[in-house]
C-alpha atoms as a PDB file:
ATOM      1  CA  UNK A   1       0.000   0.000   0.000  1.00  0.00           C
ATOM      2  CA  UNK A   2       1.127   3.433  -0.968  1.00  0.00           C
ATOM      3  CA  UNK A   3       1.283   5.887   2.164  1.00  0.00           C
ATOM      4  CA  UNK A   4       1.399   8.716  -0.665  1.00  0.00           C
ATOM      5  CA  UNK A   5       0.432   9.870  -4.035  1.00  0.00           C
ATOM      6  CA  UNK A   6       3.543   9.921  -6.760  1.00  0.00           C
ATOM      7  CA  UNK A   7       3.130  12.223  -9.951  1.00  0.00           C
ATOM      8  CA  UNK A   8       5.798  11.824 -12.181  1.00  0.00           C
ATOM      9  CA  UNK A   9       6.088  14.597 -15.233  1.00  0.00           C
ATOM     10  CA  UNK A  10       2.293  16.242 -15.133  1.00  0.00           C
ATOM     11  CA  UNK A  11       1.903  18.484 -18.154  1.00  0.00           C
ATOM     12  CA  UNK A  12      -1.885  18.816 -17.897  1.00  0.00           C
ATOM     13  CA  UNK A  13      -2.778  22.730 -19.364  1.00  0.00           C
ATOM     14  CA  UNK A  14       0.113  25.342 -18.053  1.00  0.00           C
ATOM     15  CA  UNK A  15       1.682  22.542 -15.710  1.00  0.00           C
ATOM     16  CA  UNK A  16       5.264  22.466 -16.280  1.00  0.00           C
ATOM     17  CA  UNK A  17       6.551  18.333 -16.307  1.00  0.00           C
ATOM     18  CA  UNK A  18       6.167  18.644 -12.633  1.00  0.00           C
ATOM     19  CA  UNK A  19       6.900  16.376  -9.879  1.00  0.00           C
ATOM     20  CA  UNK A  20       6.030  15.456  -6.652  1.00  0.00           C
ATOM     21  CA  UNK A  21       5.040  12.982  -4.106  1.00  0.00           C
ATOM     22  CA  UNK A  22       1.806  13.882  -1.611  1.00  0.00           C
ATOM     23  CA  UNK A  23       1.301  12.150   1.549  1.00  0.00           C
ATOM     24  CA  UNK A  24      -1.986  10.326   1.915  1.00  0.00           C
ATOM     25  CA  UNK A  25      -4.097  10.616   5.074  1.00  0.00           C
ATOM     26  CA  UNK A  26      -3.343  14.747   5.834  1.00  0.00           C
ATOM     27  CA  UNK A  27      -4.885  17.551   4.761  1.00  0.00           C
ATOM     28  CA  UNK A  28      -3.140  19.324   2.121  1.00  0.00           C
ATOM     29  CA  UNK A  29      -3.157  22.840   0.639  1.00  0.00           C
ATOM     30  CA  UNK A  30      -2.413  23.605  -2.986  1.00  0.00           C
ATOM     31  CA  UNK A  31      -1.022  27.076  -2.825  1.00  0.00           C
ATOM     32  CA  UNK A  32      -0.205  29.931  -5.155  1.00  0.00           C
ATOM     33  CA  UNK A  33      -0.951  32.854  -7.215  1.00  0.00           C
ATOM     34  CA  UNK A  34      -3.676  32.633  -9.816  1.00  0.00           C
ATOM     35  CA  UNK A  35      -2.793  30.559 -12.718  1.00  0.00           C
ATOM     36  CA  UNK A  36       0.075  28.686 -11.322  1.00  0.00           C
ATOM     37  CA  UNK A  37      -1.947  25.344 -12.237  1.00  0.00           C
ATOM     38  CA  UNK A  38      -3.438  24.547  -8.868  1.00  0.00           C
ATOM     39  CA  UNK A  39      -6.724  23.548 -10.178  1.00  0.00           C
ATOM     40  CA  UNK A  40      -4.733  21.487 -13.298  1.00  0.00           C
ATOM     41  CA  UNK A  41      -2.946  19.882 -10.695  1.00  0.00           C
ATOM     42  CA  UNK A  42      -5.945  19.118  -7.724  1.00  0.00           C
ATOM     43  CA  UNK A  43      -8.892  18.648 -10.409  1.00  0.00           C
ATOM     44  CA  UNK A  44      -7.596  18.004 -13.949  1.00  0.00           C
ATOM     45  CA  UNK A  45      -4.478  15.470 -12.631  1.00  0.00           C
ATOM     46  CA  UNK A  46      -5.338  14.039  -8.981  1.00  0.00           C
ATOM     47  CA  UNK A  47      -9.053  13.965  -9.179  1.00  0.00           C
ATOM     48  CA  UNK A  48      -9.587  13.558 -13.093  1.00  0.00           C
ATOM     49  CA  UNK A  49      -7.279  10.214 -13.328  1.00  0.00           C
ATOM     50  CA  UNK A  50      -8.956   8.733  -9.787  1.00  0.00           C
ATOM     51  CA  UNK A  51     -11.756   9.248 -11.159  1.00  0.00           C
ATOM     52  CA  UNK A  52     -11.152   7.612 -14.666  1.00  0.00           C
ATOM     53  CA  UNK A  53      -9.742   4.473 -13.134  1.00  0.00           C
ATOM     54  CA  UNK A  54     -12.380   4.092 -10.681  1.00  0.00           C
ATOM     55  CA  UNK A  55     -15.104   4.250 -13.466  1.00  0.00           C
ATOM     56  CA  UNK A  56     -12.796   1.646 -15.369  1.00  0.00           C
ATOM     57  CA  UNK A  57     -13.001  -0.502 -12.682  1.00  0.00           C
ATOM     58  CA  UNK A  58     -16.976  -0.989 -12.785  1.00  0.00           C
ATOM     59  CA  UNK A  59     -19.072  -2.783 -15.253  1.00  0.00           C
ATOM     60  CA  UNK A  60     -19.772  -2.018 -18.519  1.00  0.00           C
ATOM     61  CA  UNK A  61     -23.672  -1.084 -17.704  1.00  0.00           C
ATOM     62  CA  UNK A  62     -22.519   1.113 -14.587  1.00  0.00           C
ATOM     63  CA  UNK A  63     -20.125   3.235 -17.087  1.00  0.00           C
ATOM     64  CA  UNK A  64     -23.059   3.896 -19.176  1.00  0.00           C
ATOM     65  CA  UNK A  65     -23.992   6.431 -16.760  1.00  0.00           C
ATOM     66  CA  UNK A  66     -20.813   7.642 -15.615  1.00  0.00           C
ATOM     67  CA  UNK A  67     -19.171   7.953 -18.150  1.00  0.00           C
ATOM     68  CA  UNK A  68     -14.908   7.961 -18.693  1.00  0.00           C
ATOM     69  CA  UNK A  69     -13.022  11.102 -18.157  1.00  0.00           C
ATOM     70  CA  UNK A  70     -10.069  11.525 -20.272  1.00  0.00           C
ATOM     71  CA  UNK A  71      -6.636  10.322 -18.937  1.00  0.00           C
ATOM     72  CA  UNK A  72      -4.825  13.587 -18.034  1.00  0.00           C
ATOM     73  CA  UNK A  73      -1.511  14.610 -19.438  1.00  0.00           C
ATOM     74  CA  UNK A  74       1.100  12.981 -16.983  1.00  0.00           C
ATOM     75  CA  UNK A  75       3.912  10.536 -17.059  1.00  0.00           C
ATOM     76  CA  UNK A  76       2.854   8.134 -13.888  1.00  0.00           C
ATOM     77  CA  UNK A  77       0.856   8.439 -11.141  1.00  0.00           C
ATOM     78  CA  UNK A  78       0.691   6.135  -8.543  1.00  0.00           C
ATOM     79  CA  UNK A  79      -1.420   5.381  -4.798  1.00  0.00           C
ATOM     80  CA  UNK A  80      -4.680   6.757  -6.051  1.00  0.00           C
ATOM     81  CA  UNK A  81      -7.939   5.946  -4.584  1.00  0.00           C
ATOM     82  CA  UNK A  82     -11.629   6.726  -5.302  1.00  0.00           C
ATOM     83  CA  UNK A  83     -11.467  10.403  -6.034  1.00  0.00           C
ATOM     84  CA  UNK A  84     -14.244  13.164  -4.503  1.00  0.00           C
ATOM     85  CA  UNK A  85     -13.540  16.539  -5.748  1.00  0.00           C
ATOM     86  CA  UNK A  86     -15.672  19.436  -4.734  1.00  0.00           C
ATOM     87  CA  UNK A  87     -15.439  22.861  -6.665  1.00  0.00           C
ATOM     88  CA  UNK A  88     -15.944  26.025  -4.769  1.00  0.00           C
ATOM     89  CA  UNK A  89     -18.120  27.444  -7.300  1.00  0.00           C
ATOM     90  CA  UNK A  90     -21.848  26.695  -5.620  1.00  0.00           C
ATOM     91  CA  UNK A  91     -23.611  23.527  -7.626  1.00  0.00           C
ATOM     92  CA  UNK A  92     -27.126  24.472  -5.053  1.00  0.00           C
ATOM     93  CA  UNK A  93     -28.463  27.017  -3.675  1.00  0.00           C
ATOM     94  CA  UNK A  94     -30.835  24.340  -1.497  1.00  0.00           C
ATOM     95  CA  UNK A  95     -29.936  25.425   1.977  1.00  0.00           C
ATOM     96  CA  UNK A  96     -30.109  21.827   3.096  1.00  0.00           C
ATOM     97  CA  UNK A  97     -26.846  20.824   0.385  1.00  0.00           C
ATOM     98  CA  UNK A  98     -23.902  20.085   2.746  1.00  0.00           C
ATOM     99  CA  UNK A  99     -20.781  18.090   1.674  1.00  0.00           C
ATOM    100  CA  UNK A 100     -22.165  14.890   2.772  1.00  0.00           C
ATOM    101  CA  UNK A 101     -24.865  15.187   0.505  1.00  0.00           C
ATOM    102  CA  UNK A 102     -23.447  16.690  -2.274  1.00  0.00           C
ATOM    103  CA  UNK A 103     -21.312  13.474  -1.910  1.00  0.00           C
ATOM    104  CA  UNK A 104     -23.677  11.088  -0.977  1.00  0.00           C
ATOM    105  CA  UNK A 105     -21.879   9.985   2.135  1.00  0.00           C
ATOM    106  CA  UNK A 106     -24.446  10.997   4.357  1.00  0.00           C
ATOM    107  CA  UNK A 107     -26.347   8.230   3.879  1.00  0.00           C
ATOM    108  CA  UNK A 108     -23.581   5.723   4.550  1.00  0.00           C
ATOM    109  CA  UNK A 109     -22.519   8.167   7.628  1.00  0.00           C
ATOM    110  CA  UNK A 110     -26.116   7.360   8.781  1.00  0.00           C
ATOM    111  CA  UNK A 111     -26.517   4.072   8.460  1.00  0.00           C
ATOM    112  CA  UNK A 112     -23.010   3.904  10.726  1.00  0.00           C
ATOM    113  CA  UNK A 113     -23.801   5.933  13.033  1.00  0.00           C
ATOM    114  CA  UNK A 114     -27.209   3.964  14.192  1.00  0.00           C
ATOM    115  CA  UNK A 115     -25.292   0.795  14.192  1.00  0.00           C
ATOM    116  CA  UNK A 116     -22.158   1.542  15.814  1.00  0.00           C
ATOM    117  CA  UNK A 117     -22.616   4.959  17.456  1.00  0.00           C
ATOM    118  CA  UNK A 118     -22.788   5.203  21.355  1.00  0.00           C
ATOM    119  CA  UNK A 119     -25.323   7.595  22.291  1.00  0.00           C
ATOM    120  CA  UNK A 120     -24.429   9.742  25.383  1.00  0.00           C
ATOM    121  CA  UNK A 121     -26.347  12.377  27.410  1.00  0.00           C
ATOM    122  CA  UNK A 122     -25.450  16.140  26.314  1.00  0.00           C
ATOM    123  CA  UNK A 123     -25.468  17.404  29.925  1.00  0.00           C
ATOM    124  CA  UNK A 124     -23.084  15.469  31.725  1.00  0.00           C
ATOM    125  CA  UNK A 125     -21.738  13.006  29.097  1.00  0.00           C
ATOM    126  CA  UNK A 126     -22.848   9.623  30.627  1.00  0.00           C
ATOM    127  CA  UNK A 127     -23.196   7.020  28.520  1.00  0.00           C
ATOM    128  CA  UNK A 128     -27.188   6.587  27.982  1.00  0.00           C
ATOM    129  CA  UNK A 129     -28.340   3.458  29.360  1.00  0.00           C
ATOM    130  CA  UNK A 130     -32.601   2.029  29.536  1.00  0.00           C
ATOM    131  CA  UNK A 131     -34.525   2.211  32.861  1.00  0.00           C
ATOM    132  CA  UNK A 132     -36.423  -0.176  33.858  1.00  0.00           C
ATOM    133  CA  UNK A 133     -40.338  -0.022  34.625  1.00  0.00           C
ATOM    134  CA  UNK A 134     -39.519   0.747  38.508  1.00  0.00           C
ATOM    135  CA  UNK A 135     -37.184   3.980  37.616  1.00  0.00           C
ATOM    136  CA  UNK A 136     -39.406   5.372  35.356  1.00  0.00           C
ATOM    137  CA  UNK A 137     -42.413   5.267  37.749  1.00  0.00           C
ATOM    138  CA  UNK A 138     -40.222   6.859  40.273  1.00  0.00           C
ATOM    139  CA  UNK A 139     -39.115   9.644  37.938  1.00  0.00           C
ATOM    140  CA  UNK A 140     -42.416   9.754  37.158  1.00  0.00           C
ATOM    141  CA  UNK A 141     -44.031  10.098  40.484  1.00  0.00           C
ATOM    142  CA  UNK A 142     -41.479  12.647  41.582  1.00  0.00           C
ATOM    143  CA  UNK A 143     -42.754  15.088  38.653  1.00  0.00           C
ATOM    144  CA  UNK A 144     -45.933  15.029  38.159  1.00  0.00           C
ATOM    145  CA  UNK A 145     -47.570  13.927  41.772  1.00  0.00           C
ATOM    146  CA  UNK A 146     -51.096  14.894  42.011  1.00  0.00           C
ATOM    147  CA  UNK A 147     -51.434  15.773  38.746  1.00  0.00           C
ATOM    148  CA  UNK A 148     -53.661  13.685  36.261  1.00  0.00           C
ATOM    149  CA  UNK A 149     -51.763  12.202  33.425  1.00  0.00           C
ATOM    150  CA  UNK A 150     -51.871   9.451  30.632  1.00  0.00           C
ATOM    151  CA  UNK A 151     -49.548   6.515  29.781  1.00  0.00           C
ATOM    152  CA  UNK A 152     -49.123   6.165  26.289  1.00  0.00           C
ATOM    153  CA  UNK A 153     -47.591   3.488  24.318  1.00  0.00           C
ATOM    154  CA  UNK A 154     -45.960   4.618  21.045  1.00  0.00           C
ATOM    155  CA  UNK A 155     -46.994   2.086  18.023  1.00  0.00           C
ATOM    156  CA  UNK A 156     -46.430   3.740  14.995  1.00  0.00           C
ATOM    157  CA  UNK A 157     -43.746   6.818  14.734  1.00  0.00           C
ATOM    158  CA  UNK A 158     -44.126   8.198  11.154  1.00  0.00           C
ATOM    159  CA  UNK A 159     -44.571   5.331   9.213  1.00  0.00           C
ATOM    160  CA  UNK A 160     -47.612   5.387   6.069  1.00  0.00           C
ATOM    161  CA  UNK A 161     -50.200   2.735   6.421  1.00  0.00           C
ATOM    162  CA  UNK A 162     -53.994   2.826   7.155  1.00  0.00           C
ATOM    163  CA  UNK A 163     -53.517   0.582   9.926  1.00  0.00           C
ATOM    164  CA  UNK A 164     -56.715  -0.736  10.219  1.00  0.00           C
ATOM    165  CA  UNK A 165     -55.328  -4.264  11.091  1.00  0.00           C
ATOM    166  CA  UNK A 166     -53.608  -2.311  14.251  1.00  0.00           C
ATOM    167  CA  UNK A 167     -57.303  -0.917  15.373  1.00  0.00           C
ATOM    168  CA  UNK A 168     -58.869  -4.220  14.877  1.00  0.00           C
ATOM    169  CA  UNK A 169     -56.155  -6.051  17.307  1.00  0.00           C
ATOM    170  CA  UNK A 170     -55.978  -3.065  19.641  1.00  0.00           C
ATOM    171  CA  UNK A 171     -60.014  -3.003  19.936  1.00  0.00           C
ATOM    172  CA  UNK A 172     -59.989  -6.877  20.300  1.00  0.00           C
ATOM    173  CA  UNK A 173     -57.412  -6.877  23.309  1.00  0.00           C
ATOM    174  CA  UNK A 174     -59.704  -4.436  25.355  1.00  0.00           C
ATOM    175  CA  UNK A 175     -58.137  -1.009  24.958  1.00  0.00           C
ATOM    176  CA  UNK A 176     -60.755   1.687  24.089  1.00  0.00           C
ATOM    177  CA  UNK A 177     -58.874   5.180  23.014  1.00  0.00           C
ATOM    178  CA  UNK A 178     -55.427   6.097  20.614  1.00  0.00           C
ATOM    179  CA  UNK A 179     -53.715   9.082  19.606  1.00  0.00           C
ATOM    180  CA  UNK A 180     -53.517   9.537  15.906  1.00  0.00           C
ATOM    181  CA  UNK A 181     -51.495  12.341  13.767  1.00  0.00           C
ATOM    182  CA  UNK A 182     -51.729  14.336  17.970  1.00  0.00           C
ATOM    183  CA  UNK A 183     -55.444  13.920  18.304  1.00  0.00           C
ATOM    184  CA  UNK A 184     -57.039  11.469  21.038  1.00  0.00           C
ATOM    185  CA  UNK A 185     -60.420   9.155  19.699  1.00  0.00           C
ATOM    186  CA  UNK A 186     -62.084   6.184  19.968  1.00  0.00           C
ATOM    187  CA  UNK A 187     -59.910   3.606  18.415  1.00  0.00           C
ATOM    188  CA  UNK A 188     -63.831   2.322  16.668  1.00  0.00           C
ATOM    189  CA  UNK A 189     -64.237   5.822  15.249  1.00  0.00           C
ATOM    190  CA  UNK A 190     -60.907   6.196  13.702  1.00  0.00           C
ATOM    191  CA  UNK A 191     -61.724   8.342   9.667  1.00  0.00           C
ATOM    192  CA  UNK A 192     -59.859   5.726   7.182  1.00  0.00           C
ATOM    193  CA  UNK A 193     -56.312   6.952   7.281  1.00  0.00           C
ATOM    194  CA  UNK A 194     -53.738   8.583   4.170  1.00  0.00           C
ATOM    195  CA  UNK A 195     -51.776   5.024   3.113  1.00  0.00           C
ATOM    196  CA  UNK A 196     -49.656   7.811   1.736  1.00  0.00           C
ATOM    197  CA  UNK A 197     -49.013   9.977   4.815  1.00  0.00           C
ATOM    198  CA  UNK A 198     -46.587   9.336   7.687  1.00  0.00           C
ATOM    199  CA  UNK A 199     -48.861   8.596  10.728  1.00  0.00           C
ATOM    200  CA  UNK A 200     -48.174   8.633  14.523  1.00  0.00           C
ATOM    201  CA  UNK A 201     -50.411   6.562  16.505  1.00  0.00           C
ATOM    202  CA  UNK A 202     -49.937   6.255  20.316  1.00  0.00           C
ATOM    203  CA  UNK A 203     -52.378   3.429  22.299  1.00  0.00           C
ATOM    204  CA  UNK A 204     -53.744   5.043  25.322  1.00  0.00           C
ATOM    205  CA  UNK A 205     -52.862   2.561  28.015  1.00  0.00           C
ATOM    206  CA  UNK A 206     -54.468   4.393  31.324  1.00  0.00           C
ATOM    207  CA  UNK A 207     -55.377   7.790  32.382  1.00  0.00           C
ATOM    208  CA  UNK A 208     -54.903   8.387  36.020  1.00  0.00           C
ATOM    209  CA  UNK A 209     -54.376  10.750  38.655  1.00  0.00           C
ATOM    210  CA  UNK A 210     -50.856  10.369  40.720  1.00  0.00           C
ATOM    211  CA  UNK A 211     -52.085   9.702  43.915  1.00  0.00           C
ATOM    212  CA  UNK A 212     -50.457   7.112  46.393  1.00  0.00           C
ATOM    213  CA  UNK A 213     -53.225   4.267  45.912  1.00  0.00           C
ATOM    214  CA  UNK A 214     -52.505   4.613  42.166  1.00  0.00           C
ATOM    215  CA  UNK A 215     -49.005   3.706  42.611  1.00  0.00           C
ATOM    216  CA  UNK A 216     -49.697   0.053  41.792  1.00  0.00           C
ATOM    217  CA  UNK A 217     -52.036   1.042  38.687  1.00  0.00           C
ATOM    218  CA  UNK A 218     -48.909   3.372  37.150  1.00  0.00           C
ATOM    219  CA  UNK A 219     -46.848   0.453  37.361  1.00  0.00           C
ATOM    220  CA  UNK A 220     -49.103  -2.098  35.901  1.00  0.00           C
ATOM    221  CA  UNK A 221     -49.679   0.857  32.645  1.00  0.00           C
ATOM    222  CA  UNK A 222     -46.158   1.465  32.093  1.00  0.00           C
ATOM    223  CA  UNK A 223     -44.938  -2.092  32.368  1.00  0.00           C
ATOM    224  CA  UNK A 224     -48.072  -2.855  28.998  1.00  0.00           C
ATOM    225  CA  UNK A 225     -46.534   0.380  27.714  1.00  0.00           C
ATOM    226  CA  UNK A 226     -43.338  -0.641  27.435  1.00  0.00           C
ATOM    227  CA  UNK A 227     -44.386  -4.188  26.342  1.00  0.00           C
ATOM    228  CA  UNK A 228     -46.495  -3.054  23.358  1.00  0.00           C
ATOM    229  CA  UNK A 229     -43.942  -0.199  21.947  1.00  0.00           C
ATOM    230  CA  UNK A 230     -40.586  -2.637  22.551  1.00  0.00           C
ATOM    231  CA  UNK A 231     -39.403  -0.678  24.966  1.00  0.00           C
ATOM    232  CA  UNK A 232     -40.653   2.851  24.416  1.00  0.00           C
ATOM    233  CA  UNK A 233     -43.448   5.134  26.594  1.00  0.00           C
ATOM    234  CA  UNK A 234     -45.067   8.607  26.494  1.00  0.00           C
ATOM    235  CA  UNK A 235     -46.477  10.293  29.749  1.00  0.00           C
ATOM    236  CA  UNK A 236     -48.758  13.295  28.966  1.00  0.00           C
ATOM    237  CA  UNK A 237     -49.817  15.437  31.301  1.00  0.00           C
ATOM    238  CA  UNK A 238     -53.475  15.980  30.310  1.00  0.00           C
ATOM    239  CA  UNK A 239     -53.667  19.618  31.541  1.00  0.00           C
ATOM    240  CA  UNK A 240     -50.425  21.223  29.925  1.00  0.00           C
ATOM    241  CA  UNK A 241     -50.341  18.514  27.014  1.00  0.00           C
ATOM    242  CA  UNK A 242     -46.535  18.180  27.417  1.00  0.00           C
ATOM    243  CA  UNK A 243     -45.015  14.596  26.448  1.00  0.00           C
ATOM    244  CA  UNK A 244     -42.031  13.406  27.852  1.00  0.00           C
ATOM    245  CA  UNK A 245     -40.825   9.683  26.432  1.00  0.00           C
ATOM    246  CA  UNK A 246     -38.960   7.197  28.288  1.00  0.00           C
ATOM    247  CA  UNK A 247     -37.005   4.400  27.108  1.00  0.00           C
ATOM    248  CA  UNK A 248     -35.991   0.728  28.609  1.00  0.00           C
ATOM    249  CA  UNK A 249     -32.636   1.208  26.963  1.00  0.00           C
ATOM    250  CA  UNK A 250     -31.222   5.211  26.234  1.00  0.00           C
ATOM    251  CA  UNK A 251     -31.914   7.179  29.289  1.00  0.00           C
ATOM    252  CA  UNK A 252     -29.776   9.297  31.374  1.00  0.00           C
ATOM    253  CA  UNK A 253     -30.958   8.800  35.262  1.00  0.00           C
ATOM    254  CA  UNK A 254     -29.308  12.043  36.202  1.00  0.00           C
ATOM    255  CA  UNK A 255     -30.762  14.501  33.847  1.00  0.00           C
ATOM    256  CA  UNK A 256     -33.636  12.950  32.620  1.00  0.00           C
ATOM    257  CA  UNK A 257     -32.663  13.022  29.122  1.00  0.00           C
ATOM    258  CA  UNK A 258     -34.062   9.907  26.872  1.00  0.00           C
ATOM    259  CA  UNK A 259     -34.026   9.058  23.246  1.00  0.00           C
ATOM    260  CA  UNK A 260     -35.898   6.465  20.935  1.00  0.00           C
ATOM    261  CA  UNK A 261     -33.134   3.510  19.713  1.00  0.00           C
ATOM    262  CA  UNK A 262     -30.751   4.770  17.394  1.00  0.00           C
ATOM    263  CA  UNK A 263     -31.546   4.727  13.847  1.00  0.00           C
ATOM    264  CA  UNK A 264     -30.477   6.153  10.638  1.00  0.00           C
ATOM    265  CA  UNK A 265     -33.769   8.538  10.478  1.00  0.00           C
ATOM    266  CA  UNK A 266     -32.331  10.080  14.091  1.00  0.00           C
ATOM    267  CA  UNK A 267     -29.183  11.051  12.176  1.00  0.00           C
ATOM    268  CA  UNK A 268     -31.095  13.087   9.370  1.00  0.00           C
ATOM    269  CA  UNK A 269     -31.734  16.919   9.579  1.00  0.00           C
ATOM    270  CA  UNK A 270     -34.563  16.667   6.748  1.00  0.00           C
ATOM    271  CA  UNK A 271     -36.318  14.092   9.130  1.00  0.00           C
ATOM    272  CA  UNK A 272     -38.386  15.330  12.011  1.00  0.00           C
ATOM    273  CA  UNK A 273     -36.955  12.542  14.064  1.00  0.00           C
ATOM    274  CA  UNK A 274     -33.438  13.910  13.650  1.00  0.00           C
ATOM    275  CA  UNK A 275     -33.615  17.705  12.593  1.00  0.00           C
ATOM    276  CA  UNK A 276     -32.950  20.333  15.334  1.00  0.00           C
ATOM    277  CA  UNK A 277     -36.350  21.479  16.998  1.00  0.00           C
ATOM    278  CA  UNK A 278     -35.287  24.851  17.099  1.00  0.00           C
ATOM    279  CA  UNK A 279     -33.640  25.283  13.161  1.00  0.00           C
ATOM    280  CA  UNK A 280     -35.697  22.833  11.851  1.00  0.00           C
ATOM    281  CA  UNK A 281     -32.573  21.185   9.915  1.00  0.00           C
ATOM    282  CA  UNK A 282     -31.406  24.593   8.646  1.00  0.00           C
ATOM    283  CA  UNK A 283     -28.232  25.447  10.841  1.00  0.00           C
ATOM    284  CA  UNK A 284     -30.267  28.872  10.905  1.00  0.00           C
ATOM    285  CA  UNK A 285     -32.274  30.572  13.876  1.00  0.00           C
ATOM    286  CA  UNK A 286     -34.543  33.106  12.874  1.00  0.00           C
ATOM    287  CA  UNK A 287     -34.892  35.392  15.965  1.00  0.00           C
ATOM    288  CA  UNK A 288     -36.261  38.948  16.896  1.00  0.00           C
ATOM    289  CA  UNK A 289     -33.810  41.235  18.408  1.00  0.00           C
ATOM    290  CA  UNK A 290     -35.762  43.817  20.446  1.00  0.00           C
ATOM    291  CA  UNK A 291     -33.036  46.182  20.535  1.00  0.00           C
ATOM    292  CA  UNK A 292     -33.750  47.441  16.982  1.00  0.00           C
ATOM    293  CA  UNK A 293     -36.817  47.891  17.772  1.00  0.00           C
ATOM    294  CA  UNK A 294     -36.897  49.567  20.807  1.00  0.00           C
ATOM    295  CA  UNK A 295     -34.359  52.227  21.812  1.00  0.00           C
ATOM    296  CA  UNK A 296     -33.584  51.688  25.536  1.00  0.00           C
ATOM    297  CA  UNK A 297     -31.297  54.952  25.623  1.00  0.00           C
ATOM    298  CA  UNK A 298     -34.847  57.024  24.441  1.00  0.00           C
ATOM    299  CA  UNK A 299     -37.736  56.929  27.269  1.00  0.00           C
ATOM    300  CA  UNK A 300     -40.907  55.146  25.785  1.00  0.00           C
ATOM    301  CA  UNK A 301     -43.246  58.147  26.957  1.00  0.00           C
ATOM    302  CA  UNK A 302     -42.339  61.628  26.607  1.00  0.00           C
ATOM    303  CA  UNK A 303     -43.206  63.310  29.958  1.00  0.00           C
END
């Protein structure tokens, strides 16, 4: 294996028989004034002749769509891999374009990142771990005592589907009420669903009030929660309508903070599973500042 790249009499455009080697595994600049043949070198050498040779190395049908860039004027070049060359001239003015999708890395960054990432807690750092049925009932208890809540048990999370199978077996083993697309109903007089819409349906499992007889009851709700979803339950507190999920397996005890089991959907910003609450995906903030519209220096009432 070659631990760099060796060009051996490059002549591509105004480059002069030049040589050089270029270590592999660094990051390195290509400096110099304007028209000194940094782009001949980077894009029209480097890049154009990875590229060629990587294209020559797939079938016959795959270079139909490729297509074969033209070898590039140079003597020898050896340790070349698959080239990725990205011009600084914008190709999209989509705000959501990065260089991993421009790429199309980002996928494969995804798909490693569920499998092999180790999700931690972004307060203190611990190392997210599940709770078990007893832990969340006393996290539970110690927040919202006295107040009325429900225990709901995630089933679908953005998945398309009518689901009418789902309402048929839900109905059948006794339970009475669900939360579709954030609205609570009868699970008998569910409207036919979009099969081409993403759909969130919770089960309602119980609705009770936290007092100190009902201890037993929470227990008994969160343990069929937690059974139905795999792992995963909502508490709602009726009056505010604020959700808060817990999770068997990615919870941090100190802080509180939980997340649903990794997946590559929890790595994308143009997902609402994975996209910033607050940007929505765009790296951007849109916020009022009051001080342009108000001068505090000026009194707001002449006296």
């Amino acid at each position: 294996m070659f631990d760099h790249i060796l060009i051996r009499g490059a002549r591509q455009h105004n480059l002069k028989n030049i040589n050089l080697d270029i270590p592999k595994n660094r990051l390195v600049v290509i400096t110099g004034p304007s028209g000194s043949g940094k782009s001949s070198l980077a894009f029209d050498t480097i890049y154009a002749e990875g590229q060629r040779r990587y294209v020559e190395s797939l079938s016959s049908y795959a270079r139909q769509f490729l297509g074969v860039m033209e070898k590039p004027e140079v003597d020898i070049i050896e340790g070349l891999s698959p080239a990725i060359a990205i011009d600084q001239k914008t190709t999209s003015r989509n705000p959501r374009s990065t260089v991993g999708t421009v790429t199309e890395i980002y996928d494969y960054m995804r798909v490693l990142w569920a499998n092999v990432g180790k999700p931690h807690c972004p307060e203190c750092g611990r190392l997210l771990e599940g709770l078990s049925a007893h832990e969340i009932l006393e996290k539970v208890w110690e927040k919202y005592r006295g107040r009325r809540i429900a225990v709901l048990s995630p089933l679908v999370r953005g998945k398309k589907g009518e689901f009418r199978e789902l309402f048929k077996e839900l109905d059948r083993m006794g339970f009475s009420r669900v939360k579709v697309d954030g609205e609570y109903m009868r699970i008998l007089e569910v409207p036919p669903l979009d099969k081409n819409r993403k759909h969130h349906i919770d089960l309602v499992v119980d609705r009770l009030t936290l007092e100190e007889e009902e201890r037993a009851r929470l227990l008994t709700a969160m343990e069929r929660a937690l059974e139905l979803s795999k792992g995963l339950l909502k508490v709602e507190d009726v009056e505010s309508q604020r959700e808060e999920v817990f999770s068997e397996r990615l919870t941090c005890p100190d802080h509180g903070f939980s997340i649903q089991e990794l997946s590559p959907r929890l790595f994308s910003f143009n997902s609402p599973y994975g996209a910033c609450p607050a940007c929505k995906g765009l790296g951007v903030k849109w916020e009022v500042d009051v001080r342009l519209l108000v001068d505090e220096k000026e009194p707001a009432v002449d006296a």
